[in-house]
C-alpha atoms as a PDB file:
ATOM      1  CA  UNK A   1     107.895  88.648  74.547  1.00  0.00           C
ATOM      2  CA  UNK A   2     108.213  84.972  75.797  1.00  0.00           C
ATOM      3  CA  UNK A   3     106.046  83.128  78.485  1.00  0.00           C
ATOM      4  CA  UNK A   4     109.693  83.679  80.424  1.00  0.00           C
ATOM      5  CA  UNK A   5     110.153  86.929  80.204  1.00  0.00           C
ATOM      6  CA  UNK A   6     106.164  87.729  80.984  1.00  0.00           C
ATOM      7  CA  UNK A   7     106.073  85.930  84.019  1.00  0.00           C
ATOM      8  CA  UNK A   8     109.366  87.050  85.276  1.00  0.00           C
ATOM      9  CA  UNK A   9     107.085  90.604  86.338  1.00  0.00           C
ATOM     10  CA  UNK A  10     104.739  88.243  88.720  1.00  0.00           C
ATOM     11  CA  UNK A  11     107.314  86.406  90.237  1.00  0.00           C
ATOM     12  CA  UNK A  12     108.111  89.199  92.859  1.00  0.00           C
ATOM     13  CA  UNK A  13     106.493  87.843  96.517  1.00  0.00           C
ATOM     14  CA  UNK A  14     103.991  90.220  98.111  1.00  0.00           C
ATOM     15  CA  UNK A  15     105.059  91.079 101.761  1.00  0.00           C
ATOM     16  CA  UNK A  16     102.511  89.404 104.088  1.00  0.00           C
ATOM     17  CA  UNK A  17     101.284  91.791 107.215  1.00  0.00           C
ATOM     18  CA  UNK A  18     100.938  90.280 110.783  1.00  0.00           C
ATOM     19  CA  UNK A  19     100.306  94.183 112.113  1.00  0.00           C
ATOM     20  CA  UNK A  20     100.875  97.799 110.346  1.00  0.00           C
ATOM     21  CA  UNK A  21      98.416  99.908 108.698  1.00  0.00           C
ATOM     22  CA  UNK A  22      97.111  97.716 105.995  1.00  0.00           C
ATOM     23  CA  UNK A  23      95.775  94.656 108.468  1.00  0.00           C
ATOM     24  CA  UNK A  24      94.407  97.209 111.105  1.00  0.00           C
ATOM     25  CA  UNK A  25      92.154  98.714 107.710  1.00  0.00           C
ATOM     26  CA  UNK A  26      91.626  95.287 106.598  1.00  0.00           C
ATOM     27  CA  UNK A  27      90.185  93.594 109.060  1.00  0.00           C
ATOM     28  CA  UNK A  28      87.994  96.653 109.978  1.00  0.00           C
ATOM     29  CA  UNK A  29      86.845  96.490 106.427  1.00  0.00           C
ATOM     30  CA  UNK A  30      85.760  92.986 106.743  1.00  0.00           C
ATOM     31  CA  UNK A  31      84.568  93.399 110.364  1.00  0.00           C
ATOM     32  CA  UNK A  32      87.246  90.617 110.906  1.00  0.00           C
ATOM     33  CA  UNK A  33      87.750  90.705 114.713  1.00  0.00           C
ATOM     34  CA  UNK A  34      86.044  88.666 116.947  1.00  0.00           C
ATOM     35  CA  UNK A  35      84.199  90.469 119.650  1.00  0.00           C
ATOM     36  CA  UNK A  36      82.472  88.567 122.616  1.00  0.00           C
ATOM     37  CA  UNK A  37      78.567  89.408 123.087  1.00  0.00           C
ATOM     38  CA  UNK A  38      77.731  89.789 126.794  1.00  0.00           C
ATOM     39  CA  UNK A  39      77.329  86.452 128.269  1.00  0.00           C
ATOM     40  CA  UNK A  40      79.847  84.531 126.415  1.00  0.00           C
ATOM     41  CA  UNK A  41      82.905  82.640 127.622  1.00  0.00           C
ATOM     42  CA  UNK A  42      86.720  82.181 125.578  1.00  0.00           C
ATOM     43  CA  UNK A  43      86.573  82.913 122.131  1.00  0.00           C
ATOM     44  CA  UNK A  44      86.161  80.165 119.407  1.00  0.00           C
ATOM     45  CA  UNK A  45      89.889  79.122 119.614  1.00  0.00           C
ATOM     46  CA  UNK A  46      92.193  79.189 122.178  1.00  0.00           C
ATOM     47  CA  UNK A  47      94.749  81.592 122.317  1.00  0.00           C
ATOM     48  CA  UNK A  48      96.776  84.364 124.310  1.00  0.00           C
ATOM     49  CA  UNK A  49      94.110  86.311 125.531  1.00  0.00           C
ATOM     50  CA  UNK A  50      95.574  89.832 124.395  1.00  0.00           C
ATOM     51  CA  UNK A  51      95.231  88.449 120.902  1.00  0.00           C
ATOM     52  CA  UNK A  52      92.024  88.545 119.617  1.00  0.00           C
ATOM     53  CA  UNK A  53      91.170  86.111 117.211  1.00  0.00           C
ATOM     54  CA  UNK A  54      91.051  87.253 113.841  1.00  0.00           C
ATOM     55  CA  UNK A  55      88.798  85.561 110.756  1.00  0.00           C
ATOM     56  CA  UNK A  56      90.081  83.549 108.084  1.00  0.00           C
ATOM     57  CA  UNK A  57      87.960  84.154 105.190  1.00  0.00           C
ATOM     58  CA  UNK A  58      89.542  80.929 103.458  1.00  0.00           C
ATOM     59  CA  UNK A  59      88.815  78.557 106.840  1.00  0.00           C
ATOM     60  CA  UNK A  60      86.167  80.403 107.862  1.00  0.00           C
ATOM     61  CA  UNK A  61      87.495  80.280 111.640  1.00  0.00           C
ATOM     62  CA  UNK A  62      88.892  82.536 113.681  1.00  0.00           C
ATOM     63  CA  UNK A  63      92.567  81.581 114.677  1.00  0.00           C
ATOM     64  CA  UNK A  64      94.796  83.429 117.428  1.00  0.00           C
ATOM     65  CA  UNK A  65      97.590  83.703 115.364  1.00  0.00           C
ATOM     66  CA  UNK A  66      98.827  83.241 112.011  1.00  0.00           C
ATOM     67  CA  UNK A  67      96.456  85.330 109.872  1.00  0.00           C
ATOM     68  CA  UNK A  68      98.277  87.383 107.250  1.00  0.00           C
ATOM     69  CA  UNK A  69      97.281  90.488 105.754  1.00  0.00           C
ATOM     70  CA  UNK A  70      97.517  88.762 101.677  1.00  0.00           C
ATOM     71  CA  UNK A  71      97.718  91.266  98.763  1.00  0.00           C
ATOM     72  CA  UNK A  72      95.595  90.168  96.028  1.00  0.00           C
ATOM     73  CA  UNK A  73      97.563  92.051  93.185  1.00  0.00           C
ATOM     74  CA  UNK A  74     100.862  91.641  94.678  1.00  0.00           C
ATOM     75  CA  UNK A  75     102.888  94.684  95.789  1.00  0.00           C
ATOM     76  CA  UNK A  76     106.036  93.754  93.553  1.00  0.00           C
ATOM     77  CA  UNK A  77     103.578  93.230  90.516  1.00  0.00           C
ATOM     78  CA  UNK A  78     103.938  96.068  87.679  1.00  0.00           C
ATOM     79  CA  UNK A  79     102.492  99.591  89.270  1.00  0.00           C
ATOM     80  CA  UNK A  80     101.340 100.328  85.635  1.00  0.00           C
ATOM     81  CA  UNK A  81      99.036  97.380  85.532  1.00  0.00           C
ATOM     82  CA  UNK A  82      97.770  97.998  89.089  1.00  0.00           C
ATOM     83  CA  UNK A  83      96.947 101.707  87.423  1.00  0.00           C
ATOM     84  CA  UNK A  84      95.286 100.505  84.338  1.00  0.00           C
ATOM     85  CA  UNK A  85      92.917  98.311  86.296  1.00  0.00           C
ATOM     86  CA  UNK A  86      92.280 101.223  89.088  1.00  0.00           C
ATOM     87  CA  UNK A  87      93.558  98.914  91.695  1.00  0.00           C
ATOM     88  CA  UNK A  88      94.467 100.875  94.964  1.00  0.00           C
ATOM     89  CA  UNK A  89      97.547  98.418  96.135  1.00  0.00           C
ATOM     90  CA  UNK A  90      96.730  98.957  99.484  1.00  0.00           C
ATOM     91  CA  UNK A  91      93.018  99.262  99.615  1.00  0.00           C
ATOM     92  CA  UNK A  92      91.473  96.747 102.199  1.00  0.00           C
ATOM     93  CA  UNK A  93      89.550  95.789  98.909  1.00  0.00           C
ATOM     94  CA  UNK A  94      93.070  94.518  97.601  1.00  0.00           C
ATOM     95  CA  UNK A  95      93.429  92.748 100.891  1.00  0.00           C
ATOM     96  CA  UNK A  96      92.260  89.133 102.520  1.00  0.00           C
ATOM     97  CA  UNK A  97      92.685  87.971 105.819  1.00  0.00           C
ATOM     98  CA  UNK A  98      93.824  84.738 105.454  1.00  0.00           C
ATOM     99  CA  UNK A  99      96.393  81.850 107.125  1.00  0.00           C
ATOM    100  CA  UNK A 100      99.686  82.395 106.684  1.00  0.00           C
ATOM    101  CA  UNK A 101     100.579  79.142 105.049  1.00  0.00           C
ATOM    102  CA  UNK A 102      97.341  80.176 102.543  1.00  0.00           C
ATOM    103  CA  UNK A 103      98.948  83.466 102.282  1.00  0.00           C
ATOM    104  CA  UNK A 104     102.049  82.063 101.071  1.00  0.00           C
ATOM    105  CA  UNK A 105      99.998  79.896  98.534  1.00  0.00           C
ATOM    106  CA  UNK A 106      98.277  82.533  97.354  1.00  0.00           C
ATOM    107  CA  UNK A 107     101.593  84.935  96.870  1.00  0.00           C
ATOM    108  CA  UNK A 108     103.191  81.555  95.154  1.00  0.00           C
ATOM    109  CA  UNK A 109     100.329  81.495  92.973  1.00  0.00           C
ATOM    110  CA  UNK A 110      99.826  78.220  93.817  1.00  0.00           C
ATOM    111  CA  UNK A 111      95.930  79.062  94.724  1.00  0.00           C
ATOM    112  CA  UNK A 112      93.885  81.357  93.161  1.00  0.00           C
ATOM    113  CA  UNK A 113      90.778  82.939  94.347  1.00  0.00           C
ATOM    114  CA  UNK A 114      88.417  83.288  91.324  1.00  0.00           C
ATOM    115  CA  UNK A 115      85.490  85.009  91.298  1.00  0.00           C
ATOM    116  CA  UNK A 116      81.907  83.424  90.689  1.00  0.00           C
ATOM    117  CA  UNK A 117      78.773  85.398  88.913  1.00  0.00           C
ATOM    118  CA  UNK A 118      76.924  85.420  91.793  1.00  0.00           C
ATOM    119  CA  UNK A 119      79.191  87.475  93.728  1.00  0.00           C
ATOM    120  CA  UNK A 120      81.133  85.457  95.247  1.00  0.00           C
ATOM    121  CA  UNK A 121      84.391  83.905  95.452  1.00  0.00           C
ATOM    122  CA  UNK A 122      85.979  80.440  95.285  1.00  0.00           C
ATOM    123  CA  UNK A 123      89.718  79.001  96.198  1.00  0.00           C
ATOM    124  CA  UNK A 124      91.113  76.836  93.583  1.00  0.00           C
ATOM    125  CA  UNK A 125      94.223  75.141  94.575  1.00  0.00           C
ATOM    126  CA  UNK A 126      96.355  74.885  91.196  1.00  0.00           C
ATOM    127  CA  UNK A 127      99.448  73.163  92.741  1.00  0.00           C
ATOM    128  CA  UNK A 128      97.808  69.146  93.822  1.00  0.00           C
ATOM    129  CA  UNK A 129     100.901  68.942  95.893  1.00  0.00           C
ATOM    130  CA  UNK A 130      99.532  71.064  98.407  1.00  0.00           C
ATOM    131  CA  UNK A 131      96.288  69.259  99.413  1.00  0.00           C
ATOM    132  CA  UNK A 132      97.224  66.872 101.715  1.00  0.00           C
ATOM    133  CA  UNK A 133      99.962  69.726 103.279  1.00  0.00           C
ATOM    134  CA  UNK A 134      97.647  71.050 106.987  1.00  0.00           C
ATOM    135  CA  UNK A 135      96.972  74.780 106.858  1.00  0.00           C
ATOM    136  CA  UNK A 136      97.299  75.726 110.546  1.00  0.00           C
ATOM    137  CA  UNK A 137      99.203  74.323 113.088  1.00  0.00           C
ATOM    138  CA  UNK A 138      96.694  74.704 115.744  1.00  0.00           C
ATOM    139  CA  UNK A 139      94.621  71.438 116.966  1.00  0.00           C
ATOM    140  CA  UNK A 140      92.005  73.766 117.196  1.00  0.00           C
ATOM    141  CA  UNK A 141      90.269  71.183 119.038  1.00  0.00           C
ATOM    142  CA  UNK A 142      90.958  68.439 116.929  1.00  0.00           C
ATOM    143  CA  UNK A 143      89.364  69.985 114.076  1.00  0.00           C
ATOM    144  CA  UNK A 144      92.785  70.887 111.709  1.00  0.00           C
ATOM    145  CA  UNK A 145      91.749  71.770 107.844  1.00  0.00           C
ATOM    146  CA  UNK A 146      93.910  70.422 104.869  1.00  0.00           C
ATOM    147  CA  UNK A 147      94.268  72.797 101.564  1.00  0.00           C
ATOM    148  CA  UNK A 148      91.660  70.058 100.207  1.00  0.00           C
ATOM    149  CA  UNK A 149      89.295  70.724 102.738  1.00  0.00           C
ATOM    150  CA  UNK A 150      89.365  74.530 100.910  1.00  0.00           C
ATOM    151  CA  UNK A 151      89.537  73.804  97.542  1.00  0.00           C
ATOM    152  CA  UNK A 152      87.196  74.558  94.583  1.00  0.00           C
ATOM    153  CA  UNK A 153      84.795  76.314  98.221  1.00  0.00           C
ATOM    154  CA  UNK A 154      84.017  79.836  98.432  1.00  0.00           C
ATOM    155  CA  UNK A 155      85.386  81.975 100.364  1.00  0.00           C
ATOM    156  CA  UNK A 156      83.736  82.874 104.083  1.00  0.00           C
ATOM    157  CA  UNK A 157      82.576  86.501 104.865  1.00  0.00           C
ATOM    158  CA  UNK A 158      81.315  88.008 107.979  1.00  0.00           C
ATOM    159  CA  UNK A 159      79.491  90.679 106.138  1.00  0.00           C
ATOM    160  CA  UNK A 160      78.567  92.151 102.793  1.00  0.00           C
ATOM    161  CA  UNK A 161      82.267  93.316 102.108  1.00  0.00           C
ATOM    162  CA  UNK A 162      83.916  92.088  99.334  1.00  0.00           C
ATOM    163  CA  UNK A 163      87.421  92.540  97.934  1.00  0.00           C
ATOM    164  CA  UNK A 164      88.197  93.877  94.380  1.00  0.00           C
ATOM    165  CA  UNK A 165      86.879  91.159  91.262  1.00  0.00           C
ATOM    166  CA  UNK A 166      89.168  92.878  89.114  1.00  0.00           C
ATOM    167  CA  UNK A 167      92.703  91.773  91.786  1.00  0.00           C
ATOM    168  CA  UNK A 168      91.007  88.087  91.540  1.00  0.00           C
ATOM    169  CA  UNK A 169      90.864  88.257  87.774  1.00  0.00           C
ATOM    170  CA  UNK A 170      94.469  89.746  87.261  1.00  0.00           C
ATOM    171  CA  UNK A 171      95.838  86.874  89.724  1.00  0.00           C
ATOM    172  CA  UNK A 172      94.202  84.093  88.660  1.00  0.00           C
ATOM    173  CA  UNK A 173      95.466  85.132  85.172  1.00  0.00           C
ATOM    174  CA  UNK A 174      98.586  85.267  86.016  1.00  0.00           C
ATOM    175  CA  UNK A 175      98.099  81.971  88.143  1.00  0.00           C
ATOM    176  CA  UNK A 176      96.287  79.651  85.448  1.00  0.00           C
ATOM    177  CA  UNK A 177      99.407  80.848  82.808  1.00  0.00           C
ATOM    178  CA  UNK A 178     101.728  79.498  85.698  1.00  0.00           C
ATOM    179  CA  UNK A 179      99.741  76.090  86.638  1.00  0.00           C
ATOM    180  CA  UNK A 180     100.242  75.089  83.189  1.00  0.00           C
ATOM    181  CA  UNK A 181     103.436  76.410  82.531  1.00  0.00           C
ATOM    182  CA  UNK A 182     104.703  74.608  85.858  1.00  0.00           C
ATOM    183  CA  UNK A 183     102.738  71.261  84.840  1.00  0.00           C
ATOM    184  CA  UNK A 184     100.457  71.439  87.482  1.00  0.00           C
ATOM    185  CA  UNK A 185      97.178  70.966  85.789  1.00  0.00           C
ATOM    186  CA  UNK A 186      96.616  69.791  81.809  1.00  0.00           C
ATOM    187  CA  UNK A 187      94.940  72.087  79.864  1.00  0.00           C
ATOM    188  CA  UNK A 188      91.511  70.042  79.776  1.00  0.00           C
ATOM    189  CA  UNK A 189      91.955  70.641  83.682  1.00  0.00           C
ATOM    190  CA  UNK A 190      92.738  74.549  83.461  1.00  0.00           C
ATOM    191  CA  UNK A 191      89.625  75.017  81.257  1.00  0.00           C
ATOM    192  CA  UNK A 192      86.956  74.045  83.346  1.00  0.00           C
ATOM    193  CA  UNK A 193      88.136  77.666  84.895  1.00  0.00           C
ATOM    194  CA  UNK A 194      87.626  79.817  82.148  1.00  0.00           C
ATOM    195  CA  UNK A 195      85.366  82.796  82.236  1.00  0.00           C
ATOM    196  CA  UNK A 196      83.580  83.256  79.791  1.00  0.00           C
ATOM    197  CA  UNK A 197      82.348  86.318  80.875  1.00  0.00           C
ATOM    198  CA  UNK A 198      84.087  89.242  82.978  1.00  0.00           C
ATOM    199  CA  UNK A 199      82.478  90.451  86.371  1.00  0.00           C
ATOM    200  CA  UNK A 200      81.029  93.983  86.418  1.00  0.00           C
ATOM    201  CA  UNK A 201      83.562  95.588  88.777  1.00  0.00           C
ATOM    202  CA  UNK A 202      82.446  98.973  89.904  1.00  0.00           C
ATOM    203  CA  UNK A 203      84.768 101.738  90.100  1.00  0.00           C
ATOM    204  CA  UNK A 204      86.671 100.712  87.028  1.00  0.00           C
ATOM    205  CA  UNK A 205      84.820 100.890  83.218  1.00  0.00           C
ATOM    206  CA  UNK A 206      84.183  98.085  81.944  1.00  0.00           C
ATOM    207  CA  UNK A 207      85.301  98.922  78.500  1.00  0.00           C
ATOM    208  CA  UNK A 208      88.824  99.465  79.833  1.00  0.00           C
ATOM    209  CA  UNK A 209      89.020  96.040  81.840  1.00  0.00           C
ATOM    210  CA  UNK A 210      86.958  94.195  78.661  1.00  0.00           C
ATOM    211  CA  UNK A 211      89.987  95.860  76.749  1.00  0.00           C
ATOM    212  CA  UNK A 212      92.640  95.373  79.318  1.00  0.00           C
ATOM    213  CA  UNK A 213      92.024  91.664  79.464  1.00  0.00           C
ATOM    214  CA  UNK A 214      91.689  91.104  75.953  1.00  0.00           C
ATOM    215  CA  UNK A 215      95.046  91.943  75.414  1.00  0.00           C
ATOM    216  CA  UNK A 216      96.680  90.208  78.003  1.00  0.00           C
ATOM    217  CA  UNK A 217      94.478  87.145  76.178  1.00  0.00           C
ATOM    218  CA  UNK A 218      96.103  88.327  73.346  1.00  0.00           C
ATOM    219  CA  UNK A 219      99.602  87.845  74.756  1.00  0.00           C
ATOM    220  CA  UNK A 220      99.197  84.685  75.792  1.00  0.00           C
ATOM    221  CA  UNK A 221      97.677  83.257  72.928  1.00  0.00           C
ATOM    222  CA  UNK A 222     100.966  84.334  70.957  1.00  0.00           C
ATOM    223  CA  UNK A 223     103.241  82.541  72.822  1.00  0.00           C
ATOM    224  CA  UNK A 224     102.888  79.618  71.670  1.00  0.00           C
ATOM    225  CA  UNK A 225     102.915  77.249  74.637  1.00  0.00           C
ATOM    226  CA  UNK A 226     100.747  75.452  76.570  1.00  0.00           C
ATOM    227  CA  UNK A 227      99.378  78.586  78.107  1.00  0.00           C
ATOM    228  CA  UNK A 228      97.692  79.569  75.158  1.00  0.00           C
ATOM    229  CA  UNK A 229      94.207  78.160  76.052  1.00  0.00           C
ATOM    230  CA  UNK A 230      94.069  79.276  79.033  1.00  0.00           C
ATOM    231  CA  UNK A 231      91.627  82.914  78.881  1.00  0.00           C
ATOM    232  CA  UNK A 232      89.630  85.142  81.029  1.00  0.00           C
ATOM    233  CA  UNK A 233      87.159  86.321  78.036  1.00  0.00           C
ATOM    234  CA  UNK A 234      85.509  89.379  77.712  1.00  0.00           C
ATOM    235  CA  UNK A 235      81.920  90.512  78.980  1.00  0.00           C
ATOM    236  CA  UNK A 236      79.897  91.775  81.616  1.00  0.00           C
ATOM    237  CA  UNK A 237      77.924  90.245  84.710  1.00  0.00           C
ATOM    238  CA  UNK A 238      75.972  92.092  86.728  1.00  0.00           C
ATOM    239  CA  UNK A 239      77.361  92.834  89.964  1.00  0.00           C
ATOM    240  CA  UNK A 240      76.333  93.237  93.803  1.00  0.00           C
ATOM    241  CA  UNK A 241      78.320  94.891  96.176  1.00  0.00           C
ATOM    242  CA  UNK A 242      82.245  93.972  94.898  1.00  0.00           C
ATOM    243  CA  UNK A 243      84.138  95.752  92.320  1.00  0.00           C
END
């Protein structure tokens, strides 16, 4: 199978969620809404009032508009993948809140969100292009973030919740095979993002995802191209509350 041919499966766009279902369980997964204590006056941004502001675990700010429901593991990717790594498509786990224009990054692959050892998560922005580009379009008093202001930062959490390791790993495999196949990082750049080690993910054996991602290593190694460095190695770490 060419580099082609694999990455035509992952070039399929999620379908970003403003309302529905999937947001509504998202965001009370991540305990996402903000929710003024007695005494307190407007919320931290300004905004319609009916809309409450929602968190942006990329920003970490909660913006009256604009934040996306973002599938992690993308709903056009292969099902049969999703199945192998016991990734519920629609689980708030396979969900962030995030900006839209992040959102769109992230669906792109253009940004990946790679998980750390210590149990948490960090935004990598593969495409340079973007970091100059604004994320929101709010003044937000002034205060307006740029995709560098977010880059190579972990992620922001209101809580304990986490979203699935194993969607992170899957994209940013997919993602780092794309950055270099794109030319938007060398391959001395793409390394310093190798893991040498998997994540413990609960809920799914780690045999099956050691095995699962060996193989995919396996694929691209055989192609040939300037992918082929590029791995997510087998292991274990041991894990907190994120699977």
């Amino acid at each position: 199978m060419s580099v082609q041919a694999y990455m035509s499966n992952y070039d399929t766009r999620s379908i970003s969620s403003r309302s529905g279902s999937s947001r509504t369980n998202a965001i009370e997964y991540y305990g996402a809404q903000y929710e003024a204590q007695e005494g307190e006056g407007d919320p931290p941004t300004a905004g319609d009032p009916p809309n409450k502001p929602i968190y942006c675990c990329v920003t970490g700010r909660y913006h009256s508009k604009n934040v996306t429901a973002a599938h992690i593991y993308q709903l056009g990717w292969p099902r049969s993948e999703a199945v192998s790594l016991i990734i519920e498509i629609n689980s708030p786990r396979n969900i962030l809140l995030m900006y839209s224009s992040v959102e769109k990054a992230l669906d792109q692959m253009r940004l990946m969100i790679l998980p750390q050892e210590d149990n948490e998560f960090m935004v990598v922005v593969l495409d340079k292009s973007l970091l100059d580009n604004w994320i929101d379009d709010e003044q937000d008093s002034g205060r307006r973030m740029r995709f560098r202001d977010v880059h190579e930062k972990r992620l922001h959490w209101l809580g304990i919740k986490r979203p699935y390791k194993r969607s992170c790993l899957a994209h940013a495999l997919h993602a780092l095979m794309k950055a270099c196949n794109m030319g938007w990082m060398e391959l001395t750049q793409a390394q310093q993002y190798r893991l040498e080690r998997l994540p413990r993910s609960p809920g799914c054996d780690q045999q099956l995802l050691d095995n699962f991602f060996a193989d995919e290593n396996q694929l691209l190694w055989a192609q040939g191209t300037n992918a082929d460095t590029v791995v997510l190695e087998a292991g274990s770490v041991a894990d907190g509350s994120s699977g």
